[in-house]
C-alpha atoms as a PDB file:
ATOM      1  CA  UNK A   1      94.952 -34.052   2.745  1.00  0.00           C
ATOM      2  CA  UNK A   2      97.380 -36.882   2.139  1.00  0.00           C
ATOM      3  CA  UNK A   3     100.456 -36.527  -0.439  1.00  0.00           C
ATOM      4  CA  UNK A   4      99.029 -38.603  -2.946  1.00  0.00           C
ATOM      5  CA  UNK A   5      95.764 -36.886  -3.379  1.00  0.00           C
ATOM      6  CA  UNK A   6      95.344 -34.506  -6.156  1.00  0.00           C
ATOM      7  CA  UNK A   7      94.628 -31.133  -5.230  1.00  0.00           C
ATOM      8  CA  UNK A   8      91.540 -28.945  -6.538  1.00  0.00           C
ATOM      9  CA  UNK A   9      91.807 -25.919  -7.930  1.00  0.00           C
ATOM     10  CA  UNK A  10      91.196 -23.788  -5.542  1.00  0.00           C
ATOM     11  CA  UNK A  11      93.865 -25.325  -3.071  1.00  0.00           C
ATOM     12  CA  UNK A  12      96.096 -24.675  -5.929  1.00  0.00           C
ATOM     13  CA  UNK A  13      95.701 -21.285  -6.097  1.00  0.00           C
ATOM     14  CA  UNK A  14      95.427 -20.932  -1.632  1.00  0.00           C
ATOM     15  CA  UNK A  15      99.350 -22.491  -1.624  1.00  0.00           C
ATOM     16  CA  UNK A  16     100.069 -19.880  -4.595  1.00  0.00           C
ATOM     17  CA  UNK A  17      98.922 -17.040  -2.198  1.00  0.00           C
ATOM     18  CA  UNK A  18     101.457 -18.814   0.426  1.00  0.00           C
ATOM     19  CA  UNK A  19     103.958 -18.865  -1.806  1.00  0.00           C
ATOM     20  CA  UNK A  20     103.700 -15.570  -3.208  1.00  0.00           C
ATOM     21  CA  UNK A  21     103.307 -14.130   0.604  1.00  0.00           C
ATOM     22  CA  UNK A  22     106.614 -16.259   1.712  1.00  0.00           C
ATOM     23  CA  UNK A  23     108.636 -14.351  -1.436  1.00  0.00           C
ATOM     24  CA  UNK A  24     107.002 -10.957  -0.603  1.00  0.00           C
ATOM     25  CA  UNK A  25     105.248 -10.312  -3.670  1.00  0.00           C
ATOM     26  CA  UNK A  26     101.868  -9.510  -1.883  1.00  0.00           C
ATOM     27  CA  UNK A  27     100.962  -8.765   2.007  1.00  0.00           C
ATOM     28  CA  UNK A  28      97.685 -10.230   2.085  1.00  0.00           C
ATOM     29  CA  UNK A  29      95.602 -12.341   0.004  1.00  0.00           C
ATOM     30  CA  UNK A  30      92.108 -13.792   0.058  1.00  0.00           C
ATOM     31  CA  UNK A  31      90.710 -17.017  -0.797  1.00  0.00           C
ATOM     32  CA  UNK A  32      87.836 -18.593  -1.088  1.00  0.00           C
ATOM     33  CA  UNK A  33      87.511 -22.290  -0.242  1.00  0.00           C
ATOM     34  CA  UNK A  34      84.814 -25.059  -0.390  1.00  0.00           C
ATOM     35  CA  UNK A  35      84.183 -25.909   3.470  1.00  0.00           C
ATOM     36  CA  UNK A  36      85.409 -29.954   2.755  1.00  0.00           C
ATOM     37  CA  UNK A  37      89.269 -27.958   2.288  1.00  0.00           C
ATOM     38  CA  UNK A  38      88.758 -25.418   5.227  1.00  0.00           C
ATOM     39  CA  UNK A  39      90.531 -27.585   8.191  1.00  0.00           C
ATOM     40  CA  UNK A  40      93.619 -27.981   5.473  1.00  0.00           C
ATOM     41  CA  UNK A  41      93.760 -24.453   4.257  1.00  0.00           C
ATOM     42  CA  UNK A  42      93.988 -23.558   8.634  1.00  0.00           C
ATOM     43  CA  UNK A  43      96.506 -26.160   9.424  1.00  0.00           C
ATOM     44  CA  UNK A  44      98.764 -24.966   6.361  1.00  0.00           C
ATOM     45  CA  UNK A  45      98.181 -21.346   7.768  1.00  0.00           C
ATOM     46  CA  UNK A  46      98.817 -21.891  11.470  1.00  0.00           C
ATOM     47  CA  UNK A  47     102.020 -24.750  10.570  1.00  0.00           C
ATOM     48  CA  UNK A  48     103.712 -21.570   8.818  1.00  0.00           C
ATOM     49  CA  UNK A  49     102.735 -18.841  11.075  1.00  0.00           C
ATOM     50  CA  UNK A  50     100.538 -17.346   8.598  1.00  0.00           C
ATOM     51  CA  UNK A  51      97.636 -14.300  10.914  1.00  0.00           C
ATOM     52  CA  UNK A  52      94.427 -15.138   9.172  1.00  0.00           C
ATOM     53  CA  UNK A  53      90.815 -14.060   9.396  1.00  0.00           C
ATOM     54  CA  UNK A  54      87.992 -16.856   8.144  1.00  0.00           C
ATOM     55  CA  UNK A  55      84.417 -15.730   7.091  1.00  0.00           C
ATOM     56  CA  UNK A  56      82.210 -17.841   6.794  1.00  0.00           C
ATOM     57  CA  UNK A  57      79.666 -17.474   3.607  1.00  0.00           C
ATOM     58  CA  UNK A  58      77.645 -20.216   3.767  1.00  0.00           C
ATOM     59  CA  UNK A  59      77.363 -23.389   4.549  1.00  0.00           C
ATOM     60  CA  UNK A  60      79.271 -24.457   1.180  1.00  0.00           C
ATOM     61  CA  UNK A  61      82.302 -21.886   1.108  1.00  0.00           C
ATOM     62  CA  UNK A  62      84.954 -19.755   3.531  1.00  0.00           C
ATOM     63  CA  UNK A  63      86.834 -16.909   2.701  1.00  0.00           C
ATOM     64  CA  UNK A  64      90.310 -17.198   4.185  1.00  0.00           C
ATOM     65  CA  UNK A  65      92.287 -13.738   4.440  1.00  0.00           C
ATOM     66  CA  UNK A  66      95.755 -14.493   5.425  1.00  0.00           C
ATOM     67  CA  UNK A  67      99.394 -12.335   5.141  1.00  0.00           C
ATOM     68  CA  UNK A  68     100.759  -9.631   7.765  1.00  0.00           C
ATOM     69  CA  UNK A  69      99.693  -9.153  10.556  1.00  0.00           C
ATOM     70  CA  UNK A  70      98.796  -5.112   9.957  1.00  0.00           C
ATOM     71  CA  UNK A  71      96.971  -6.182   7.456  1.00  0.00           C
ATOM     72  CA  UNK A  72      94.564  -8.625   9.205  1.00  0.00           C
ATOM     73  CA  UNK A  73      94.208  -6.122  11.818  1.00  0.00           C
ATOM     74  CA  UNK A  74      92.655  -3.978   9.104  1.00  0.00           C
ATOM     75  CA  UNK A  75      90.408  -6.583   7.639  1.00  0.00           C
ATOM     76  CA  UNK A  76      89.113  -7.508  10.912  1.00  0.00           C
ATOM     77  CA  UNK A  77      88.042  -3.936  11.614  1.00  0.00           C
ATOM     78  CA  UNK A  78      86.472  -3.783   8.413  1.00  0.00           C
ATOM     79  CA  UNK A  79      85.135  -6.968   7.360  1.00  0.00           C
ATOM     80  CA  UNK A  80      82.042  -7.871   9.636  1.00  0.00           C
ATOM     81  CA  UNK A  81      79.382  -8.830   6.396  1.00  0.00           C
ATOM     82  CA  UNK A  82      79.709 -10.061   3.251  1.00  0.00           C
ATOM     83  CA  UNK A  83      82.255  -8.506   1.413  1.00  0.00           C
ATOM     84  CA  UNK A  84      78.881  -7.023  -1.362  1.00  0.00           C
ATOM     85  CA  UNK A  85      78.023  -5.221   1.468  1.00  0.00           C
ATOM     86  CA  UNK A  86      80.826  -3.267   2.076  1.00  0.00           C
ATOM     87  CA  UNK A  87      80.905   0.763   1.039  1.00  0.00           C
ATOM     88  CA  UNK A  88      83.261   1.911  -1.548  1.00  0.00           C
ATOM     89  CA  UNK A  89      85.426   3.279   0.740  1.00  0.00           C
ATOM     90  CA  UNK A  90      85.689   0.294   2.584  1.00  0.00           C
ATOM     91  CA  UNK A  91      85.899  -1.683  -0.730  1.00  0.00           C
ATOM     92  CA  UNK A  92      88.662   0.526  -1.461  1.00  0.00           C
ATOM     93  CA  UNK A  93      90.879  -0.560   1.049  1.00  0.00           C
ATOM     94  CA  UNK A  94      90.452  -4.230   0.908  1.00  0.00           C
ATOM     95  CA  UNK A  95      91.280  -3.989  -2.762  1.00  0.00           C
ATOM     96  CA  UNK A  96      94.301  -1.864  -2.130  1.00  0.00           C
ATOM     97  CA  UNK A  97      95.598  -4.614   0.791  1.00  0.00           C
ATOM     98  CA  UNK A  98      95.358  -7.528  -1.828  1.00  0.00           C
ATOM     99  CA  UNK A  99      97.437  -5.477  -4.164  1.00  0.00           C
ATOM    100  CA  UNK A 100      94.767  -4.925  -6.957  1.00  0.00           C
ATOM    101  CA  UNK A 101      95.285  -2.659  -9.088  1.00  0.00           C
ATOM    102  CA  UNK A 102      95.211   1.007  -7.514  1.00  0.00           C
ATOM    103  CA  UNK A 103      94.044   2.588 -10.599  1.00  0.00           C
ATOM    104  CA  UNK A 104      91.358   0.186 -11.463  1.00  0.00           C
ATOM    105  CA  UNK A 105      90.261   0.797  -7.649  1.00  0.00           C
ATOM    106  CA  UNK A 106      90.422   4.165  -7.783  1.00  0.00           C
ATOM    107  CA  UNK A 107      87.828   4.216 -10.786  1.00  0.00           C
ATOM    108  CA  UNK A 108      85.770   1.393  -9.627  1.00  0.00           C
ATOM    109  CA  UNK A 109      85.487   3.996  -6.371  1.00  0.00           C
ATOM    110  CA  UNK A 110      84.520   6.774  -8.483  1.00  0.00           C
ATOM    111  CA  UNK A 111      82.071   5.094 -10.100  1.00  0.00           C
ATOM    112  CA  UNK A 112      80.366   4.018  -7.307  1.00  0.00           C
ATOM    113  CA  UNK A 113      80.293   7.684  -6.327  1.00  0.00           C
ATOM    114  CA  UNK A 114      79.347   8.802  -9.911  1.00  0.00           C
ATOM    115  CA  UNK A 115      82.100  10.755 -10.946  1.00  0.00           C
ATOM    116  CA  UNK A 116      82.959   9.587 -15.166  1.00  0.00           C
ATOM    117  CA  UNK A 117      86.781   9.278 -15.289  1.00  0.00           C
ATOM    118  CA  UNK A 118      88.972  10.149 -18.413  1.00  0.00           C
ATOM    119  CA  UNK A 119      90.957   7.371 -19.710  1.00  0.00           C
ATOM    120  CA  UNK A 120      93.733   9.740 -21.068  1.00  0.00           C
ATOM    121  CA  UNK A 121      96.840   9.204 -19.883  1.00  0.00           C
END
């Protein structure tokens, strides 16, 4: 992608997820990417040394996981189908390694196993 071109949206928000991994805010992130941006998005990752796992969805979009290494590990145990596919537990900990929200996870999880939360603090 040359220097002058302007950059869609989603590569705007992959070189966020870079940035926020390179200041430590998150460990892992996930992104998914039209396949005409999916040789950019890899050289980025592999110029800075960035472990990443690619899934392919179709033959339109990729879903790039990239951070730490433990992470990835984790992902790559996990994640072999579609990411709808997976069971809540498994759901779970993808969630919780992209840094959403624990307590929304933890009643998403719940609900999926049909247990009504309070929301009482």
């Amino acid at each position: 992608m040359a220097n002058h071109e302007i950059l869609s949206g989603d590569m705007k928000i992959f070189l966020h997820h870079i940035y926020e991994l390179q200041k430590g805010v998150r460990a892992m992130a996930l992104c998914t990417l039209p396949k005409r941006e999916e040789a950019f998005a890899e050289r980025r990752l592999q110029e800075q040394h960035w472990d990443y796992v690619k899934q392919e969805l179709n033959n339109e979009h990729v879903n790039f996981f990239f951070g730490k290494k433990a992470c990835l590990e984790v992902v790559r145990l996990i994640v072999d189908r579609p990411l709808n596919c997976l069971s809540p537990e498994e759901d779970f900990i993808i969630g919780a390694l992209l840094g959403y929200d624990i307590c929304v996870q933890c009643e998403r999880f719940c609900g999926w196993k049909g247990k009504e939360i309070s929301r009482t603090a």
